[in-house]
Protein backbone atom coordinates (compact mmCIF):
# COMPACT_ATOMS: atom_id res chain seq x y z
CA UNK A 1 -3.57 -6.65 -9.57
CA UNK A 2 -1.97 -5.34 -12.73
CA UNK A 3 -0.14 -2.07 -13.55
CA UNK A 4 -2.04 -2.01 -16.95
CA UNK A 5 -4.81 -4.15 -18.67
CA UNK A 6 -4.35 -3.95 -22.27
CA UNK A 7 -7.62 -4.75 -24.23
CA UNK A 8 -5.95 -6.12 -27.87
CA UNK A 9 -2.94 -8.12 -28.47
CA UNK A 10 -2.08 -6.75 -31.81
CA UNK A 11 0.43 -4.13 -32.71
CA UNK A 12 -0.48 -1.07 -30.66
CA UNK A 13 -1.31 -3.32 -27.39
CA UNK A 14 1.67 -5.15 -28.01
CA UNK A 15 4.05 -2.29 -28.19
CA UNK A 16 2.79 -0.26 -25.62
CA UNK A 17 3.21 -3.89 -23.29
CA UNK A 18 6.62 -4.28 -24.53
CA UNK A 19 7.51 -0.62 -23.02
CA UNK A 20 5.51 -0.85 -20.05
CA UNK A 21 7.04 -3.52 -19.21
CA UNK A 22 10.65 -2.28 -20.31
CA UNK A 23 9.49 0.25 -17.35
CA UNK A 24 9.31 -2.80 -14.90
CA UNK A 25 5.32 -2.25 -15.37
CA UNK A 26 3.07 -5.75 -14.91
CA UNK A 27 0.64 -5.86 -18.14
CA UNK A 28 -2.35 -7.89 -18.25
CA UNK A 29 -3.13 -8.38 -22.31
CA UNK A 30 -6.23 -10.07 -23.47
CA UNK A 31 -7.85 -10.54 -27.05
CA UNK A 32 -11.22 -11.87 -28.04
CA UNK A 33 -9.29 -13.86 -31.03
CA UNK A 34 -7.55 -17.14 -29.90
CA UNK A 35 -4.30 -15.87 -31.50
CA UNK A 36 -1.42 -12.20 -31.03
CA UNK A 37 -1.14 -9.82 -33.52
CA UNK A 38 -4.47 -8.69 -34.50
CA UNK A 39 -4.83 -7.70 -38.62
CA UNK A 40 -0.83 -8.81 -38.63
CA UNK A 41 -0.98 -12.19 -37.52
CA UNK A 42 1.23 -14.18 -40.35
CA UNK A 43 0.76 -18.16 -39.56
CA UNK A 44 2.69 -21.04 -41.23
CA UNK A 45 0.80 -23.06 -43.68
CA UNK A 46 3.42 -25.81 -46.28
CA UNK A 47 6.09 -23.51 -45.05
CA UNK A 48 5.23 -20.60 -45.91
CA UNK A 49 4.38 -17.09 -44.28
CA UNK A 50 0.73 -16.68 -44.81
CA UNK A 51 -0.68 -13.38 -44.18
CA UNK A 52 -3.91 -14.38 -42.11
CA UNK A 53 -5.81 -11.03 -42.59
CA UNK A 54 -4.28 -9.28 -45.98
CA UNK A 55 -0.89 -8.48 -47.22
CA UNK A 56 1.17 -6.25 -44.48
CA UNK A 57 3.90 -4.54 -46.12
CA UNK A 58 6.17 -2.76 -43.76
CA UNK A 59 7.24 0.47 -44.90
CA UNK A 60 8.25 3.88 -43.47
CA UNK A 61 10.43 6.99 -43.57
CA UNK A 62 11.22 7.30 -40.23
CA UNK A 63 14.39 5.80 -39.37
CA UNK A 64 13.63 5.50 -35.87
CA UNK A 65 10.78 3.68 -36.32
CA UNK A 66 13.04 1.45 -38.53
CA UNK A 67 15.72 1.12 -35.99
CA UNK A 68 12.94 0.28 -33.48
CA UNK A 69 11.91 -2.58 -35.31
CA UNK A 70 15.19 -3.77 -35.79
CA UNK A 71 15.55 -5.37 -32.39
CA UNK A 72 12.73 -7.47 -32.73
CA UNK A 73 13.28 -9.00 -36.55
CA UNK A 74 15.58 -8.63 -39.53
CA UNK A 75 13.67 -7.46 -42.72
CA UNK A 76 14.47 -8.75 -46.37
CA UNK A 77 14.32 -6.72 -49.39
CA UNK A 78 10.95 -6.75 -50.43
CA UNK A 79 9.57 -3.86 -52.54
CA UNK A 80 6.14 -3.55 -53.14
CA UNK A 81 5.25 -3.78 -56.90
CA UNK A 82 1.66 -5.11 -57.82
CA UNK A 83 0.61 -5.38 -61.28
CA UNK A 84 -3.01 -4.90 -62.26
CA UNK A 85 -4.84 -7.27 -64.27
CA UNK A 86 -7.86 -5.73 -66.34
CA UNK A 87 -9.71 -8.85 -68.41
CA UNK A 88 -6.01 -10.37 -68.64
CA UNK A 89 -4.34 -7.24 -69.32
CA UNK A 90 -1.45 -6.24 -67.37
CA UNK A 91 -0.34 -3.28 -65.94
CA UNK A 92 2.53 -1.93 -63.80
CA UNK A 93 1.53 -0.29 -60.62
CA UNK A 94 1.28 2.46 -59.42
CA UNK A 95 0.54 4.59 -62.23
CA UNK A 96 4.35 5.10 -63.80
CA UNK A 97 5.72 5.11 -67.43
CA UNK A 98 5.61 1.37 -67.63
CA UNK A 99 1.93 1.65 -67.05
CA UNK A 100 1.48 4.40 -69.85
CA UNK A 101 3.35 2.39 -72.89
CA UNK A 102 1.12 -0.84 -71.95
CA UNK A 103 -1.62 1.61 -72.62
CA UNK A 104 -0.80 3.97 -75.18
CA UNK A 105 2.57 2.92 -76.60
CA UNK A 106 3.83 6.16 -75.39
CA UNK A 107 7.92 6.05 -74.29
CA UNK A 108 8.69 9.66 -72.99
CA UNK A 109 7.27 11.45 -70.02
CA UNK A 110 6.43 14.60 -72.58
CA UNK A 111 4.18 12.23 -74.49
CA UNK A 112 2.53 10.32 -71.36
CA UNK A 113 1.36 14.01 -69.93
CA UNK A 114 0.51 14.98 -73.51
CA UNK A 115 -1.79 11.69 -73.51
CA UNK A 116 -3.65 12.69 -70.14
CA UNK A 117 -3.77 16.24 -70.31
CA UNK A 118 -6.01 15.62 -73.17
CA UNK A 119 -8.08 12.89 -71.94
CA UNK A 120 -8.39 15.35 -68.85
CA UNK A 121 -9.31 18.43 -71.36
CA UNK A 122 -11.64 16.33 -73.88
CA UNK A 123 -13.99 14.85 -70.39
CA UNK A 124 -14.09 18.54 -69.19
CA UNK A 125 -14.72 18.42 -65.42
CA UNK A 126 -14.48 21.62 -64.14
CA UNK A 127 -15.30 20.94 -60.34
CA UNK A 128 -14.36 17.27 -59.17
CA UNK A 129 -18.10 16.48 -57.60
CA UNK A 130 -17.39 13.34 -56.85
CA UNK A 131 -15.07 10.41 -56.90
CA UNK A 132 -14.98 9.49 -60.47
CA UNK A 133 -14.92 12.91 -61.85
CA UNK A 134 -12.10 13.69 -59.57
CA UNK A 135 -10.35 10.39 -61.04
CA UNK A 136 -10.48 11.66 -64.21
CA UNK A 137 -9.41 14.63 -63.73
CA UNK A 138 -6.38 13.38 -62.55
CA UNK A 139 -5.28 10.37 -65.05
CA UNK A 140 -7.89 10.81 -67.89
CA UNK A 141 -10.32 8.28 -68.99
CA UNK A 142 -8.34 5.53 -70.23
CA UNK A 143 -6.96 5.29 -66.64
CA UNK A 144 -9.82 5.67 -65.03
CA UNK A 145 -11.95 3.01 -67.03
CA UNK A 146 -9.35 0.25 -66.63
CA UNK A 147 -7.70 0.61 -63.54
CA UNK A 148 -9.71 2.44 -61.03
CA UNK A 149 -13.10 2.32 -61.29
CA UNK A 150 -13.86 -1.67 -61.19
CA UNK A 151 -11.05 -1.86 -57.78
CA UNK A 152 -12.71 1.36 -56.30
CA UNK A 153 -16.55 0.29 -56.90
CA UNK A 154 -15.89 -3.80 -55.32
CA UNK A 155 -13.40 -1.35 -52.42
CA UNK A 156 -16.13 0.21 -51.57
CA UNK A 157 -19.24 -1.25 -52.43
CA UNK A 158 -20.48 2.15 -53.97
CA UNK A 159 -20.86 3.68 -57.44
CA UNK A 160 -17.55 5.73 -58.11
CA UNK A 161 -20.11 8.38 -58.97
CA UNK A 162 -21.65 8.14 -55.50
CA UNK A 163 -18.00 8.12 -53.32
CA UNK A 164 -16.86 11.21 -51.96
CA UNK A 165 -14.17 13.03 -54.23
CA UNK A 166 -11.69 13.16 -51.61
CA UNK A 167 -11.27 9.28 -51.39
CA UNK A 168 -8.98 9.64 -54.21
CA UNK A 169 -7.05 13.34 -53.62
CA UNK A 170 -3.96 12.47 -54.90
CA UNK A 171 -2.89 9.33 -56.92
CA UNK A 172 0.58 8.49 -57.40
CA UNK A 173 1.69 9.21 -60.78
CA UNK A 174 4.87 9.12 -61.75
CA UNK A 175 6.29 9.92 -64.78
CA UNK A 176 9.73 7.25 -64.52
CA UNK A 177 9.75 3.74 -64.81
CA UNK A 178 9.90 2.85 -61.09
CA UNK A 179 7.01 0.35 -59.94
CA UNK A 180 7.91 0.91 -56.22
CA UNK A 181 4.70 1.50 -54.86
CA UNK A 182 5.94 3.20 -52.00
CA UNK A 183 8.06 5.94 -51.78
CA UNK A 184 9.73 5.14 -48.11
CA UNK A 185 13.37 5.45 -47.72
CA UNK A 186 12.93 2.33 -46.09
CA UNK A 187 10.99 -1.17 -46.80
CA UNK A 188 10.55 -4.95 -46.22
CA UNK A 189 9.47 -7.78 -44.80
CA UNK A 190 10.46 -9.70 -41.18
CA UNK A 191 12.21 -12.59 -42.10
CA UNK A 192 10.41 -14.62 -39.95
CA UNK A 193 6.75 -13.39 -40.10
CA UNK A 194 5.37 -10.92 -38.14
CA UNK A 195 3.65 -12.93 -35.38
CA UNK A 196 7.78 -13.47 -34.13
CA UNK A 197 7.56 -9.62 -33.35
CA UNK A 198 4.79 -9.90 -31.36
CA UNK A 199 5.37 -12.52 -29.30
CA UNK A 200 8.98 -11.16 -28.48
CA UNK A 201 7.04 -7.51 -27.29
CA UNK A 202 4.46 -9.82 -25.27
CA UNK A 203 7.07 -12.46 -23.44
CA UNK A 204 7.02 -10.39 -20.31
CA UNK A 205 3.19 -9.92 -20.09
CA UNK A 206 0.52 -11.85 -18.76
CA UNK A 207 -1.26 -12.81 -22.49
CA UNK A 208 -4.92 -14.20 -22.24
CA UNK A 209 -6.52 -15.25 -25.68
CA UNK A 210 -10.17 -16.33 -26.58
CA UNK A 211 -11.33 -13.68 -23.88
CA UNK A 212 -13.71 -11.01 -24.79
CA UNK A 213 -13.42 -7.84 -22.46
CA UNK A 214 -17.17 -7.21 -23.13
CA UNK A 215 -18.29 -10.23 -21.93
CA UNK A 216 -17.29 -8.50 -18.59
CA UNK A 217 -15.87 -5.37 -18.49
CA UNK A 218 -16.13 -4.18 -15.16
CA UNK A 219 -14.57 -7.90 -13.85
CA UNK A 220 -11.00 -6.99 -15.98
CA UNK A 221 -10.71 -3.53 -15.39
CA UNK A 222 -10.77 -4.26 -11.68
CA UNK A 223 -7.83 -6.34 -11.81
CA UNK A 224 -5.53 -3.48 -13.61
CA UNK A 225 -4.89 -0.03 -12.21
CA UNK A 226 -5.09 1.67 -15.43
CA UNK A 227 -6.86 0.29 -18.83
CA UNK A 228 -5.28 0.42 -22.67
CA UNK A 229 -8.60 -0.08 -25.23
CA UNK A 230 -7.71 -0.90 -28.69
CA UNK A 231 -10.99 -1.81 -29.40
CA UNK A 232 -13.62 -0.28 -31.64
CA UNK A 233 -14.47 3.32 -29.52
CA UNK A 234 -18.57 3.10 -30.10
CA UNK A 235 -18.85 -0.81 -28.84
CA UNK A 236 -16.68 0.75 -25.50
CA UNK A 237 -19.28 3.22 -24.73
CA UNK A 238 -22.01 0.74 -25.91
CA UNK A 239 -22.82 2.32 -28.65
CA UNK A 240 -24.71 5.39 -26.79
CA UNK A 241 -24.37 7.51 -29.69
CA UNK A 242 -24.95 4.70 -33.18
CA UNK A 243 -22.57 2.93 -34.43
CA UNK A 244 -19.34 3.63 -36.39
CA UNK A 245 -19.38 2.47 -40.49
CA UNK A 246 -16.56 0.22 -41.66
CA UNK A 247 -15.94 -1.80 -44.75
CA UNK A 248 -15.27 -5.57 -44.11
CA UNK A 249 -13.08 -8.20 -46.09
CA UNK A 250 -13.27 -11.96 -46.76
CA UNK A 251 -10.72 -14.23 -47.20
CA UNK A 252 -10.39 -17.14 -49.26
CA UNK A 253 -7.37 -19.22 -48.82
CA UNK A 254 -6.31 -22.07 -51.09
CA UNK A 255 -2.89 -24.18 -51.54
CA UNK A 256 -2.34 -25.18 -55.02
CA UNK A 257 0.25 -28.01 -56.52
CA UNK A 258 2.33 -25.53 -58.35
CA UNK A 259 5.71 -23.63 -57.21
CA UNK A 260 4.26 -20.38 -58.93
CA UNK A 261 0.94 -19.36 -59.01
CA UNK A 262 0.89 -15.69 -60.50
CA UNK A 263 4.27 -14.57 -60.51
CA UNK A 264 3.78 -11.70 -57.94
CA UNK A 265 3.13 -11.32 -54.06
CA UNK A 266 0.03 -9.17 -55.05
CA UNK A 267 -2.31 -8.54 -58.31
CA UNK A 268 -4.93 -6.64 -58.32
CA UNK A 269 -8.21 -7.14 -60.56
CA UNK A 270 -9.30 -3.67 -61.77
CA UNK A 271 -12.29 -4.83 -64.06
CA UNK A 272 -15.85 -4.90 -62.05
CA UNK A 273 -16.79 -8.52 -63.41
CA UNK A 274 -14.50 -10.54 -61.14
CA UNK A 275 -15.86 -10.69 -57.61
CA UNK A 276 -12.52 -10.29 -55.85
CA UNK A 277 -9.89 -7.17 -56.00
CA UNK A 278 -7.14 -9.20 -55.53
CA UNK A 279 -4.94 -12.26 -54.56
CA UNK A 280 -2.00 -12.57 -52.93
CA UNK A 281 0.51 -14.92 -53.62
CA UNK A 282 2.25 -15.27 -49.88
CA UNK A 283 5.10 -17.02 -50.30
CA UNK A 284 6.56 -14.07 -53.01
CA UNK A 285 6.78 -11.90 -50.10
CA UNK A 286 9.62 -14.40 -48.70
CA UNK A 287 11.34 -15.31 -52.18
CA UNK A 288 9.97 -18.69 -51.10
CA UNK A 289 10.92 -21.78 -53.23
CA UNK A 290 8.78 -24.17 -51.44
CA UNK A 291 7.71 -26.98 -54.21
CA UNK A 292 3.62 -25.85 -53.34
CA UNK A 293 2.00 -22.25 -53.05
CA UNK A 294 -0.54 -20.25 -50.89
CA UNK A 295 -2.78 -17.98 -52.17
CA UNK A 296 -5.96 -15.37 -50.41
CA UNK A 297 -8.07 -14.20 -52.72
CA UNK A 298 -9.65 -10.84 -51.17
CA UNK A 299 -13.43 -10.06 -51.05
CA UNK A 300 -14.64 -6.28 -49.87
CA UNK A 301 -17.96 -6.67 -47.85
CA UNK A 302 -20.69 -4.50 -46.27
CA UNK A 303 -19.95 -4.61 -42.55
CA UNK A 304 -22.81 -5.12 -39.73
CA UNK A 305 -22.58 -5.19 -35.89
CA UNK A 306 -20.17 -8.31 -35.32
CA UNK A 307 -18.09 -8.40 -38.37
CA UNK A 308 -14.65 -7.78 -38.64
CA UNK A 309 -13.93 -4.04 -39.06
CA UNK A 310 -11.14 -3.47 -41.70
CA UNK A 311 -11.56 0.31 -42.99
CA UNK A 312 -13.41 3.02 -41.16
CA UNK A 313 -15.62 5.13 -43.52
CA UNK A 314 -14.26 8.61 -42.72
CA UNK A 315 -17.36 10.69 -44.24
CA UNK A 316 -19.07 13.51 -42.93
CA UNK A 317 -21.31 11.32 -40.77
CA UNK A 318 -18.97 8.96 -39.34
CA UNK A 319 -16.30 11.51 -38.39
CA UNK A 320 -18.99 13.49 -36.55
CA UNK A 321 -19.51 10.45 -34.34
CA UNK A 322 -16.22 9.27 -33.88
CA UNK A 323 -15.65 13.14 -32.46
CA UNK A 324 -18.56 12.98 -30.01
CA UNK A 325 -17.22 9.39 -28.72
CA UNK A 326 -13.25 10.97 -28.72
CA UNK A 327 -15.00 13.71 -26.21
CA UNK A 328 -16.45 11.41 -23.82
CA UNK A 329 -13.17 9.10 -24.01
CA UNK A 330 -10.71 12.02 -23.02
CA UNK A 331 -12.52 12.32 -20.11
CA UNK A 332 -12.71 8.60 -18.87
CA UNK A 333 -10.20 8.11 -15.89
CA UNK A 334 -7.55 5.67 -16.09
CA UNK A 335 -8.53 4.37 -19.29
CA UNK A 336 -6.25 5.18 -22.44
CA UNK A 337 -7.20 4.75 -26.05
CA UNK A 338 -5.29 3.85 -29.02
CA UNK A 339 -4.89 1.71 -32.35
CA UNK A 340 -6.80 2.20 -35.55
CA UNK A 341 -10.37 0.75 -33.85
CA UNK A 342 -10.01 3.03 -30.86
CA UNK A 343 -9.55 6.41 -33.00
CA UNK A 344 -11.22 5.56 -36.04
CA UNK A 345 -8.36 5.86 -38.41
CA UNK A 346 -6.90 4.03 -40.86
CA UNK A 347 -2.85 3.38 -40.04
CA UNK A 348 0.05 1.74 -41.69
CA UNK A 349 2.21 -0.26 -39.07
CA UNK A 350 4.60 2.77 -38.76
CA UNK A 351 1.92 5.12 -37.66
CA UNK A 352 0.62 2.42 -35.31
CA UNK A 353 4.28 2.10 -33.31
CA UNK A 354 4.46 5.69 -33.57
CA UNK A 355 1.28 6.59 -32.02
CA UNK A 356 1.95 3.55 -29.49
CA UNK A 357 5.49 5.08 -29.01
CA UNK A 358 3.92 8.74 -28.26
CA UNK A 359 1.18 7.29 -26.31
CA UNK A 360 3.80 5.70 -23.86
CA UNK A 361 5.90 8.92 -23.51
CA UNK A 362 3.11 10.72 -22.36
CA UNK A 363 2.22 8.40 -20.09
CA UNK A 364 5.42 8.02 -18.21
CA UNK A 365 6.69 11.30 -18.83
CA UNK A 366 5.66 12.04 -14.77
CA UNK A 367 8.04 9.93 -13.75
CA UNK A 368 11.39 11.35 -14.89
């Protein structure tokens, strides 16, 4: 008999174990994969850090979440700057002055707003109806046609002029030459891989891997007195109401006989020819000098019923589901719900300790 089952060993199950257990709690954790960490799981392959399920970049503006994270890792100095290659041309990302002279030559902010305010003018879209007239309206054509609209078609699956306009709200333009992606005070990654982390916030729980809580639900949540889901919310309540959307990726993984594949942890392919949107060189997230190299090359999919979910599809539709499945989960006893599968919401790793971080306050906050 357990204090807690907690259905999902990656980030959210494993922080909310770690501070259960802190609490002198007994946690039960059990994943259907045969490995911790969920979508973070980095595994060593030659040497190197390989990032098993996409390039996880931790960055965040909170220095208590920082701090946090501190006691489980030390982080290097990584920043976050992919380049963008359109039919072999380069380009700095995101969207800064760098970006704007490999386009138009341009060298002063004054002349890089000139240039888009008139692409902007000269396309003439009044009211943004959908995702590529909103792009345009933002960054002009030039923009638009080499950088966007290739990545965000393969993203998605979907003809830019079919997406939703609010996919794309806001784009980060900047008018300085800084190709920090992000704009968090703080950012890096653990020097040892991220896997470390989670088997430092599991050592005190009870871990069971290569189990699948559906293949008998009612036999583990018998053996815990309360139940943490981090699964996907519709498959919980079998599906009683349809079925969530999400987009899937595949991975493919090769090692190559060269110290230096692409001379970046990440590029991105923006034209719509080439299949993938990008590859990830792993071992540039490390400053590795191993002798060999590792890279992913990443596929978007359709998803069906059994594939991995990556990115829920927050339309209209979807988010009236996920709200009629949130409503029957608030009132389930003794059963909590939390991660990015569990409230249908795409999170960075900051948001995902945070909301972990809240979820365990409230929970214990009885027992001061």
């Amino acid at each position: 008999m357990y204090d807690y089952l907690i259905v999902g060993a990656g980030l959210f199950g494993a922080v909310f174990s770690y501070e259960a257990t802190k609490r002198g709690k007994t946690c039960l954790v059990i994943d259907k994969r045969d490995h911790i960490g969920g979508n973070i799981y980095t595994e060593k392959q030659a040497g190197i850090d390989v990032h098993k399920y996409g390039a996880h970049i931790f960055h965040t503006n909170s220095e208590k979440i920082w701090n946090y994270m501190q006691q489980f890792t030390t982080f290097n100095r990584y920043t976050n700057s992919p380049i963008a290659n359109y039919k072999g041309e380069i380009y700095n990302l995101p969207f800064n002055m760098n970006t704007f002279h490999q386009l138009w030559g341009v060298t002063t902010p004054d002349e890089a707003k000139q240039k888009i305010a008139s692409q902007r003018q000269h396309a003439g879209v009044a009211e943004a109806k959908n995702l590529e007239e909103q792009a345009i309206s933002l960054v002009g054509t030039d923009i638009y046609q080499k950088l966007i609209k290739g990545y965000t078609e393969k993203q998605w699956g979907r003809k830019a002029t079919d997406l939703p306009a609010f996919i794309i709200k806001r784009l980060p333009v900047r008018f300085t030459y800084d190709n920090n992606y992000f704009n968090d005070r703080f950012q890096g990654i653990p020097t040892h891989g991220y896997t470390a982390i989670i088997e430092q916030m599991l050592a005190k729980s009870t871990v069971k891997l290569g189990v699948d809580f559906f293949d008998d639900k009612t036999h583990f949540m018998r053996q815990a007195k309360k139940t943490l889901f981090t699964g996907m919310i519709d498959q919980y309540f079998s599906y009683q109401y349809g079925v969530l959307d999400y987009r899937s990726l595949r991975f493919e993984t090769e090692k190559h006989a060269t110290d230096n594949y692409q001379g970046n942890a990440v590029v991105n392919y923006t034209d719509s020819e080439t299949p993938y949107t990008r590859i990830i060189e792993h071992k540039h997230f490390n400053f590795g000098t191993q002798s060999e190299t590792i890279i992913t090359k990443e596929y978007p999919t359709e998803w069906a019923k059994g594939d991995e979910p990556y990115y829920p599809i927050n339309d209209q539709r979807n988010t009236a589901l996920y709200l009629k499945y949130k409503a029957i989960a608030s009132k389930e006893k003794d059963v909590l719900f939390g991660g990015r599968l569990a409230t249908y919401k795409y999170y960075d790793m900051h948001q995902v300790i945070a909301s972990a971080l809240e979820t365990i306050e409230e929970e214990f906050s009885h027992e001061h």
